[in-house]
Protein backbone atom coordinates (compact mmCIF):
# COMPACT_ATOMS: atom_id res chain seq x y z
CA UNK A 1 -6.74 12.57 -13.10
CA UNK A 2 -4.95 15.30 -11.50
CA UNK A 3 -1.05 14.91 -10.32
CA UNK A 4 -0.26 13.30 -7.36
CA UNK A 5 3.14 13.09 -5.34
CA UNK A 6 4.22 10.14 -2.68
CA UNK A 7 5.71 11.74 0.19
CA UNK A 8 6.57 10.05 3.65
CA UNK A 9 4.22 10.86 6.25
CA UNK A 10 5.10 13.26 8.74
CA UNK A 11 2.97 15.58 11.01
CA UNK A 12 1.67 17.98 8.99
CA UNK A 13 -1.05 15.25 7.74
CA UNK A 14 -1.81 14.35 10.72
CA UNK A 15 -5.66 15.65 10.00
CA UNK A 16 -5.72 13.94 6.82
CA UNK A 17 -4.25 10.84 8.01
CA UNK A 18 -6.76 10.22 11.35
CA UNK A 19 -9.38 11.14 8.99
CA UNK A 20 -8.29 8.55 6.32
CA UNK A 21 -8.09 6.45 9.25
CA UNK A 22 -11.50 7.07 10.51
CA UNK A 23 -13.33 6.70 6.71
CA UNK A 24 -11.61 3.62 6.56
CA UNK A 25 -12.59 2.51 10.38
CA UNK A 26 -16.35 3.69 9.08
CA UNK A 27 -16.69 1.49 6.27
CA UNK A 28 -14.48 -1.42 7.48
CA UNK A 29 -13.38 -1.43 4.18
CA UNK A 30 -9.73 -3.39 3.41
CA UNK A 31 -6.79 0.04 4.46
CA UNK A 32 -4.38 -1.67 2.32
CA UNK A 33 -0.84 -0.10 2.19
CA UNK A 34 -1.62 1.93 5.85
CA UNK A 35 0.62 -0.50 7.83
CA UNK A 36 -1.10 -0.79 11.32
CA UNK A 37 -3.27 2.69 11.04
CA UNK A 38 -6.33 1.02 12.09
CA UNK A 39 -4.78 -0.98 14.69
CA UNK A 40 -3.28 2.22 16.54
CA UNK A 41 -5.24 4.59 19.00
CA UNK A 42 -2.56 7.34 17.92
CA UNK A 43 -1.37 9.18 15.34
CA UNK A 44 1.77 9.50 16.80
CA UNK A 45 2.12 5.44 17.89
CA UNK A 46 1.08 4.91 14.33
CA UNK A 47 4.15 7.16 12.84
CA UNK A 48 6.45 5.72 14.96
CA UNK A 49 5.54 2.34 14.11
CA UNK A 50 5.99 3.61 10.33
CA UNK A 51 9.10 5.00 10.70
CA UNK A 52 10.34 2.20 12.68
CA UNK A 53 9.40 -0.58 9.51
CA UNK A 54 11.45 2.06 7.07
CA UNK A 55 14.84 1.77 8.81
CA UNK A 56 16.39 -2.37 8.75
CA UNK A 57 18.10 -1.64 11.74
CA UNK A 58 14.81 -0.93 14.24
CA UNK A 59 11.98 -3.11 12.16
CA UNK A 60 10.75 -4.92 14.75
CA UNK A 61 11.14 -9.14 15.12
CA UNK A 62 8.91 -11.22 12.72
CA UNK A 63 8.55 -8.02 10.47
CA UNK A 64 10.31 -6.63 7.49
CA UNK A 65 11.70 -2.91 6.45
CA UNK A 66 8.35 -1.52 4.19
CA UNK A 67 8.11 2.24 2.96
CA UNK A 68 4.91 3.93 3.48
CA UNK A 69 4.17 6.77 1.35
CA UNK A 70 1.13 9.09 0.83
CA UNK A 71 -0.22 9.91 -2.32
CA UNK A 72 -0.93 13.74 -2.11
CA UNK A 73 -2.88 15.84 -5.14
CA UNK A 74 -0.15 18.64 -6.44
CA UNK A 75 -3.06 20.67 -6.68
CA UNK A 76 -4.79 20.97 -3.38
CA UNK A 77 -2.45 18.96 -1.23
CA UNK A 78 -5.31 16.51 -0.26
CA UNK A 79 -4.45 12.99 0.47
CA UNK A 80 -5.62 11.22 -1.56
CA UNK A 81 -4.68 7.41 -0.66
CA UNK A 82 -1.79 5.41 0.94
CA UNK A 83 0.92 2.75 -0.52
CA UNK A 84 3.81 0.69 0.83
CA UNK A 85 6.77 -0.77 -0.35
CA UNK A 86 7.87 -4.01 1.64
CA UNK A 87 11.71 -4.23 0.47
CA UNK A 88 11.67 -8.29 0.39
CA UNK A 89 9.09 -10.85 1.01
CA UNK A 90 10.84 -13.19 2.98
CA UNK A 91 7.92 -13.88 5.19
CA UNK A 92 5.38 -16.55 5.51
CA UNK A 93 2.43 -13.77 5.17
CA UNK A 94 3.95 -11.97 2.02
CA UNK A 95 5.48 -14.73 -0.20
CA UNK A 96 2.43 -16.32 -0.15
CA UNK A 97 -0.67 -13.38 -0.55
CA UNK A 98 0.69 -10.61 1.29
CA UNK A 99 2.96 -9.35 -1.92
CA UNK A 100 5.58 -6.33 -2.20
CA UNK A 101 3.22 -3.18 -2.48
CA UNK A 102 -0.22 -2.93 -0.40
CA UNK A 103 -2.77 0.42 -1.18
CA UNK A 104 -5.67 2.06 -0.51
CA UNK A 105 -7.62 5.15 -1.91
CA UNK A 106 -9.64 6.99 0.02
CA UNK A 107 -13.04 5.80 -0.80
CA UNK A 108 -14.43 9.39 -2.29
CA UNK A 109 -11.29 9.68 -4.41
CA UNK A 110 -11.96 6.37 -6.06
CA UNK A 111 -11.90 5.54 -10.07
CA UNK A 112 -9.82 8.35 -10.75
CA UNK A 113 -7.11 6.86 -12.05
CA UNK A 114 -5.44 7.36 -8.36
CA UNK A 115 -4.16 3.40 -7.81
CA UNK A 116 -2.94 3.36 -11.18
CA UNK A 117 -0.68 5.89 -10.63
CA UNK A 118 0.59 5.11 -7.32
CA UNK A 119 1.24 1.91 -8.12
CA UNK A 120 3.09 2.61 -11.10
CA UNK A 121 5.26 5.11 -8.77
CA UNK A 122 5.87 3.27 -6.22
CA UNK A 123 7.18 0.28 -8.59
CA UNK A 124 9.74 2.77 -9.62
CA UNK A 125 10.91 2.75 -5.99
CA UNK A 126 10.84 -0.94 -6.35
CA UNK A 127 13.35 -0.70 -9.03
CA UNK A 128 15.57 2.04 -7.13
CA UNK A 129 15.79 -0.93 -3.95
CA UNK A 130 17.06 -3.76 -6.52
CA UNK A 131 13.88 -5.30 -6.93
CA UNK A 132 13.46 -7.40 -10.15
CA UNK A 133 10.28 -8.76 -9.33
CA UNK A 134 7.51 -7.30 -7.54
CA UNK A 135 4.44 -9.90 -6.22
CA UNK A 136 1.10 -7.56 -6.14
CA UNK A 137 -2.22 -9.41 -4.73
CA UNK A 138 -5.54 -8.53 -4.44
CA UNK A 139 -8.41 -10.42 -3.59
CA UNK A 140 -10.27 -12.56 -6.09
CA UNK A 141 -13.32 -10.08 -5.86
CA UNK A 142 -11.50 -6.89 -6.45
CA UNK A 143 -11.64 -6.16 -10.06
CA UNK A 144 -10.77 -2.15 -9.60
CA UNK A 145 -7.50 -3.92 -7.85
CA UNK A 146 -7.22 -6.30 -10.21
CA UNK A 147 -7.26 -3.77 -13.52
CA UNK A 148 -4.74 -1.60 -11.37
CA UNK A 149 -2.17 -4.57 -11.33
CA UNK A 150 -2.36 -5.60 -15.10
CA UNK A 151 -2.46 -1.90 -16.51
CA UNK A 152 0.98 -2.06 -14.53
CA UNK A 153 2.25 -5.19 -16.21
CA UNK A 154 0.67 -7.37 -13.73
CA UNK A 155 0.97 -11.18 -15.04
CA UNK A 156 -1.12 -13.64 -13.22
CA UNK A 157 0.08 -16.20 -11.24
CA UNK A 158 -2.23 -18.35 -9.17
CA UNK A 159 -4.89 -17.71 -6.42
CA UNK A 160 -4.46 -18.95 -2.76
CA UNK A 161 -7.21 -19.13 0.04
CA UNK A 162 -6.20 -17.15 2.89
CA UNK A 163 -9.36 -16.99 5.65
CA UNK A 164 -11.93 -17.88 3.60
CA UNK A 165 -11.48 -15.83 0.58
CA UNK A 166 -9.27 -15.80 -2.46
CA UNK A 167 -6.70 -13.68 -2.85
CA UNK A 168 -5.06 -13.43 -6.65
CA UNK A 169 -1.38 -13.73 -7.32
CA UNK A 170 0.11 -11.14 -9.56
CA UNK A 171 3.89 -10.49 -10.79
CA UNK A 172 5.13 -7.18 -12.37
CA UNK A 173 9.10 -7.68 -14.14
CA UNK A 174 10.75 -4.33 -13.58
C-alpha cells in the first residue's frame, strides 16, 4: 500500500471530490464518512456544510461537530477515499449504529490496505479530542468493513436492525 495523508477538504479537490461523488452516485454504493456529498447539488454547498459540522459553535440543530478528512496518496496526490470523525455520539442515530468514525474508499482503490490505514489515523485524532472509546459499525454483510475494524482493535459488541438490515457494533479502547 502506498502512503496516504488525511487532509481537510478544501478547493483544490474539488475534481476529485465531485468525481468521488459521482462513482459513488453511479454505483449507489454506501459513501460512508462523506457527510451529505451525495445529498448536495454543489461542491461548494457540500464544503460549507463540512466546514460548518467541524466548528461546535455553527453545527447545525439536531447534529453534532464531525471532522471530515480525505485520504490523499503521498505519491500522486489522488484521493483515494473519505473518513469522519464525529467528536461525541450523543445522538439517537450514532449511539445506537451510526458510531464515531464513518468511511469510504473509492471503489477502484479498494483492498489496498486503504481503510486500514485511515482508520487507524483517524483513531489517533480520536485520541487527540479526549476520546477513550470509539464505537465503529458496519453492516452485518460487510466483511472488508468488518476486518478493517478488528485489525484496529475492534471488539464486538452486538448487532442492531436499523431499516431492514443489520448493522454490527464494534468498540476500539484508545
Amino acid at each position: 500500500m502506498d502512503e496516504i495523508r488525511l487532509l481537510r477538504p478544501d478547493e483544490s479537490y474539488r475534481e476529485q471530490i465531485w468525481a468521488y461523488r459521482a462513482r459513488f452516485m453511479e454505483t449507489r454504493e454506501d459513501s460512508g464518512g462523506c457527510g451529505s456529498l451525495l445529498e448536495c447539488d454543489t461542491f461548494e454547498e457540500w464544503l460549507r456544510n463540512t466546514r460548518a459540522l467541524a466548528d461546535p459553535a455553527t453545527c447545525p440543530e439536531g447534529y453534532v461537530p464531525a471532522d471530515s478528512y480525505l485520504a490523499v496518496r503521498t505519491g500522486d496526490n489522488r484521493l483515494v477515499g473519505m473518513i469522519d470523525l464525529r467528536h461525541h455520539i450523543d445522538h439517537p442515530v450514532l449511539g445506537t449504529w451510526g458510531g464515531h468514525i464513518g468511511y469510504s474508499v473509492h471503489p477502484e482503490e479498494r483492498r489496498k490496505g486503504y481503510a486500514t490505514r485511515m482508520l487507524q489515523m483517524d483513531l489517533e485524532n480520536a485520541r487527540r479530542l479526549g476520546i477513550s472509546r470509539v464505537l465503529v459499525t458496519c453492516n452485518e454483510d460487510n466483511i472488508a468493513s468488518e476486518k478493517t475494524i478488528l485489525k484496529n482493535g475492534g471488539v464486538y459488541d452486538n448487532m442492531v436492525p436499523v431499516d431492514g438490515r443489520m448493522v454490527k457494533r464494534f468498540w476500539i479502547k484508545l
